[in-house]
C-alpha atoms as a PDB file:
ATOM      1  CA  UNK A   1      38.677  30.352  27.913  1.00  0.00           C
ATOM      2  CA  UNK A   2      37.735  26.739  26.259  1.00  0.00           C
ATOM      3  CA  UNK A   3      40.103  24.145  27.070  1.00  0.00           C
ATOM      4  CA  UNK A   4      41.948  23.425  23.823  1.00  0.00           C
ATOM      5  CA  UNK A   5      42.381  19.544  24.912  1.00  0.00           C
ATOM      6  CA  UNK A   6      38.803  19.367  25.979  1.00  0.00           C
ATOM      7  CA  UNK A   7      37.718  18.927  21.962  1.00  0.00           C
ATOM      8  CA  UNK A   8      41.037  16.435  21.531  1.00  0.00           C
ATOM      9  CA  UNK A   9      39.666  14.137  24.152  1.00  0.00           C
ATOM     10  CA  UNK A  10      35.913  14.728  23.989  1.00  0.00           C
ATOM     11  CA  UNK A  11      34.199  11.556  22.314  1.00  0.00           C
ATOM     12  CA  UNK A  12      31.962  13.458  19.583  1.00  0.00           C
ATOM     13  CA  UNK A  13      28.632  12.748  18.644  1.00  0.00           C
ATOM     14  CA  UNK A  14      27.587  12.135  15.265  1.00  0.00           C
ATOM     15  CA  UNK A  15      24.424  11.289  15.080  1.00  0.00           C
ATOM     16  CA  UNK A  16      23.471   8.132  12.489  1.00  0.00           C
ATOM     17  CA  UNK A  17      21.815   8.393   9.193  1.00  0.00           C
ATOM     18  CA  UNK A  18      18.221   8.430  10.146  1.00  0.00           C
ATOM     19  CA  UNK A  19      16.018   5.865   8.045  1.00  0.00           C
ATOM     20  CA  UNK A  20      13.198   7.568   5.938  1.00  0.00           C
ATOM     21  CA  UNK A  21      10.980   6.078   8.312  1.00  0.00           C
ATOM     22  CA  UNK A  22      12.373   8.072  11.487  1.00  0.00           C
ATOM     23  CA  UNK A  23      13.070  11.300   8.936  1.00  0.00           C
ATOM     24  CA  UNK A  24       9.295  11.387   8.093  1.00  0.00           C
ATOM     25  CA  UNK A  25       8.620  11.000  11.615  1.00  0.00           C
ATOM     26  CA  UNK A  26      10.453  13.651  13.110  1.00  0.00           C
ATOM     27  CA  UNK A  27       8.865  15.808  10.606  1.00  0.00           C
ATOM     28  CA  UNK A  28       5.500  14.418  11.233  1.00  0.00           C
ATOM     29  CA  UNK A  29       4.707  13.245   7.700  1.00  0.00           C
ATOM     30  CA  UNK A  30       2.768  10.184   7.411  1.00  0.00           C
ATOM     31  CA  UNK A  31       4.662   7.060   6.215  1.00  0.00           C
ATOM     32  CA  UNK A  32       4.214   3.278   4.556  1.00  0.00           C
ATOM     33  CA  UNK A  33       6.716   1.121   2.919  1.00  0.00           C
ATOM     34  CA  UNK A  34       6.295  -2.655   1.423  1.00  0.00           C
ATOM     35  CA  UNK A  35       9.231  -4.313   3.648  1.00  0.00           C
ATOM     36  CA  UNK A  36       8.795  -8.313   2.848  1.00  0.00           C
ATOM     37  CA  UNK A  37       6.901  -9.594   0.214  1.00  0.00           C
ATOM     38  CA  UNK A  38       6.134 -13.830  -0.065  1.00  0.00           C
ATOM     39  CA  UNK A  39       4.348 -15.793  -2.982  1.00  0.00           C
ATOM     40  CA  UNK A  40       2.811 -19.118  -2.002  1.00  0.00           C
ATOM     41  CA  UNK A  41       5.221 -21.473  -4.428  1.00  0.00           C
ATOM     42  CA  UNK A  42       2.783 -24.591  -4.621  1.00  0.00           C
ATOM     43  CA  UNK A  43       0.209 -21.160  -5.522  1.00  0.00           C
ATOM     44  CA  UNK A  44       1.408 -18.683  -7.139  1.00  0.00           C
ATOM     45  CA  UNK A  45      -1.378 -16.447  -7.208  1.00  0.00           C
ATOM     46  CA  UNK A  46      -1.556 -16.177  -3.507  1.00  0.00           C
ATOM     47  CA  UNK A  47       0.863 -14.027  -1.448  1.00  0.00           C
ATOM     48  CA  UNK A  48       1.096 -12.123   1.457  1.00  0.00           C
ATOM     49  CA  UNK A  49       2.620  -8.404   1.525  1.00  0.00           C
ATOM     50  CA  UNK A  50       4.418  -7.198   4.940  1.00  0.00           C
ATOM     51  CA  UNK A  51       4.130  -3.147   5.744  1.00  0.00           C
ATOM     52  CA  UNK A  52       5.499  -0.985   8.013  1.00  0.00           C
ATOM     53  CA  UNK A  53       4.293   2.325   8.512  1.00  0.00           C
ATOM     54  CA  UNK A  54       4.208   5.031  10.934  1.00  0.00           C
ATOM     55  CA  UNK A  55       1.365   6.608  13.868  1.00  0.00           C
ATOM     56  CA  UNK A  56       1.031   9.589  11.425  1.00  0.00           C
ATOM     57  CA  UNK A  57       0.275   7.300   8.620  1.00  0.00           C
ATOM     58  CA  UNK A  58      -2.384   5.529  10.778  1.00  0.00           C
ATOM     59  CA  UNK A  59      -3.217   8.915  11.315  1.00  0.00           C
ATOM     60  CA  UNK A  60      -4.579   9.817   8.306  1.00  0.00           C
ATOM     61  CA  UNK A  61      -5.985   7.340   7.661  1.00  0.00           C
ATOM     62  CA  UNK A  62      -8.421   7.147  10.823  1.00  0.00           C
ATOM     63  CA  UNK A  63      -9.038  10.637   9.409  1.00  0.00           C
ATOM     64  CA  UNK A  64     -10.023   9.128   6.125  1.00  0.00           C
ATOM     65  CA  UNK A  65     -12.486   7.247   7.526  1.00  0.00           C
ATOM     66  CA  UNK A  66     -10.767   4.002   7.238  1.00  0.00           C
ATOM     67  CA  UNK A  67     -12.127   1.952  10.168  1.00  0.00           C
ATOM     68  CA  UNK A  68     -10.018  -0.509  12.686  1.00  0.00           C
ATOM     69  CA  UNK A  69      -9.361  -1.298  16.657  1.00  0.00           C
ATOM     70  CA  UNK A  70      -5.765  -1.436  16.020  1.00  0.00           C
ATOM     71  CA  UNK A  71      -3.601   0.356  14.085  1.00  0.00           C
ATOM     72  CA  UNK A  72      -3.018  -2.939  11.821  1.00  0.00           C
ATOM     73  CA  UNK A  73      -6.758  -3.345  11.212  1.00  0.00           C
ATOM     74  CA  UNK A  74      -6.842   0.365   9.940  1.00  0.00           C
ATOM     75  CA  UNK A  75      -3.788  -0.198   7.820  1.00  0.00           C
ATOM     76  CA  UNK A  76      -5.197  -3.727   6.658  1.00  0.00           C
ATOM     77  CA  UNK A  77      -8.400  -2.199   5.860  1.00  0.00           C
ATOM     78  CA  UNK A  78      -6.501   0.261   3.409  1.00  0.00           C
ATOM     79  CA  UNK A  79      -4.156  -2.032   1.711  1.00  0.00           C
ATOM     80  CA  UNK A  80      -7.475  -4.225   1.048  1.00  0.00           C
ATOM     81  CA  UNK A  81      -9.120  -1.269  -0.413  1.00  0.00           C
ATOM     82  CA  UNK A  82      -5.767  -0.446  -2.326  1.00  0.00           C
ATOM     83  CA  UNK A  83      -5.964  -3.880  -3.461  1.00  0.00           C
ATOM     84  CA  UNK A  84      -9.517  -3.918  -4.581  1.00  0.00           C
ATOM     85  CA  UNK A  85      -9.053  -0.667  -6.483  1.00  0.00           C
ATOM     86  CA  UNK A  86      -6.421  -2.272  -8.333  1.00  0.00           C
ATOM     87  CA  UNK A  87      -8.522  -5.458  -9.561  1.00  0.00           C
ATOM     88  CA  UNK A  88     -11.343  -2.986  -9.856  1.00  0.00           C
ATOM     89  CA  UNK A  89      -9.222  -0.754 -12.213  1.00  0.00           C
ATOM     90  CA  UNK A  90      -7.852  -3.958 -14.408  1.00  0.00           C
ATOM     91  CA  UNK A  91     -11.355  -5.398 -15.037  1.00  0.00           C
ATOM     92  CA  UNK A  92     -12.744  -1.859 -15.893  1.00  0.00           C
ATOM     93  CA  UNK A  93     -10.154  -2.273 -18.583  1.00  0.00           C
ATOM     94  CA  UNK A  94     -10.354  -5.638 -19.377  1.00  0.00           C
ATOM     95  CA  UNK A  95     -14.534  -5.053 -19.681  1.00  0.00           C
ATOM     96  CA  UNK A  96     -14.040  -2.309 -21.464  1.00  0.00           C
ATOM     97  CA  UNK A  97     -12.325  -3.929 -24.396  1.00  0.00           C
ATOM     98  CA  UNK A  98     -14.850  -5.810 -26.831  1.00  0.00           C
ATOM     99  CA  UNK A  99     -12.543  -8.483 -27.321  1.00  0.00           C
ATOM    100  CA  UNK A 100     -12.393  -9.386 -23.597  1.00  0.00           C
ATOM    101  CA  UNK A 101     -16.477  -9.091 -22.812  1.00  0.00           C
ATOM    102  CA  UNK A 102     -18.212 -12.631 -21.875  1.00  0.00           C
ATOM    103  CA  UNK A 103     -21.352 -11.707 -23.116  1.00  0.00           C
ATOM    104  CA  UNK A 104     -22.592 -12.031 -26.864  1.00  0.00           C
ATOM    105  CA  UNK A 105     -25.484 -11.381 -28.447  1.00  0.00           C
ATOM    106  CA  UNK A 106     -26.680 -12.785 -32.029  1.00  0.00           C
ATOM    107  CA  UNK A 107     -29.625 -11.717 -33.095  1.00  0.00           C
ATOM    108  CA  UNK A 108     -31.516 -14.498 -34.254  1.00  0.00           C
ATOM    109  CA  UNK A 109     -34.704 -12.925 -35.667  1.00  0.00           C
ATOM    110  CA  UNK A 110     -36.494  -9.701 -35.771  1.00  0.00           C
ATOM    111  CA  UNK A 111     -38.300 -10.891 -32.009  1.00  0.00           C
ATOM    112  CA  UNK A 112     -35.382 -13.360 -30.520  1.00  0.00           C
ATOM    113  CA  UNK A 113     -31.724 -12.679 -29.446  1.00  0.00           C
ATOM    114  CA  UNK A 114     -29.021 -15.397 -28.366  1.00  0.00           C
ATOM    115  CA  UNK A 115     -27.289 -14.583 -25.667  1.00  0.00           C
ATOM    116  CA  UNK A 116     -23.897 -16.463 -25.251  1.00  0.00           C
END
């Protein structure tokens, strides 16, 4: 028979929200998040970006083929390539506009070309 004071007096244990981090975790599910970000203020365009992440993230990408001692060299070596996609992608673009292109050509006669 249970002891009807036993659940009275019994402390109870809820467990705490788990943070998506420990939730993806548990589950196995590779994980990153952008936790701090800082911009130089004297230079603007340079910055530093602060990750966390978790083993299954490093993971995959060890898997990947994304090379590193550490798990922060792995992870560093993928946000650089993230990075370099990006400013790959945006010159692509910018290139690919006519209005944007550095080079010009004039043709000057039928055996000469200027090329600006």
């Amino acid at each position: 028979m249970d002891n009807p004071f036993k659940k009275l007096f019994s402390k109870s244990k809820k467990s705490e929200p788990k943070t998506p981090k420990e939730e993806a975790t548990k589950k196995g599910q590779p994980w990153v998040n952008v936790i701090g970000f800082d911009i130089d203020k004297s230079n603007p365009s340079q910055g530093a970006f602060e990750l966390d992440w978790n083993i299954h993230f490093v993971n995959q990408l060890r898997k990947e083929g994304f090379p590193g001692k550490s798990d922060e060299d792995v992870v560093d070596n993928w946000f650089q390539s993230v990075c370099k996609n990006v400013a790959l992608e945006t010159w692509e673009n910018y290139q690919s506009d006519p209005e944007n292109r550095f080079v010009e050509k004039t043709k000057i006669d039928k055996n000469r070309t200027e090329v600006k």
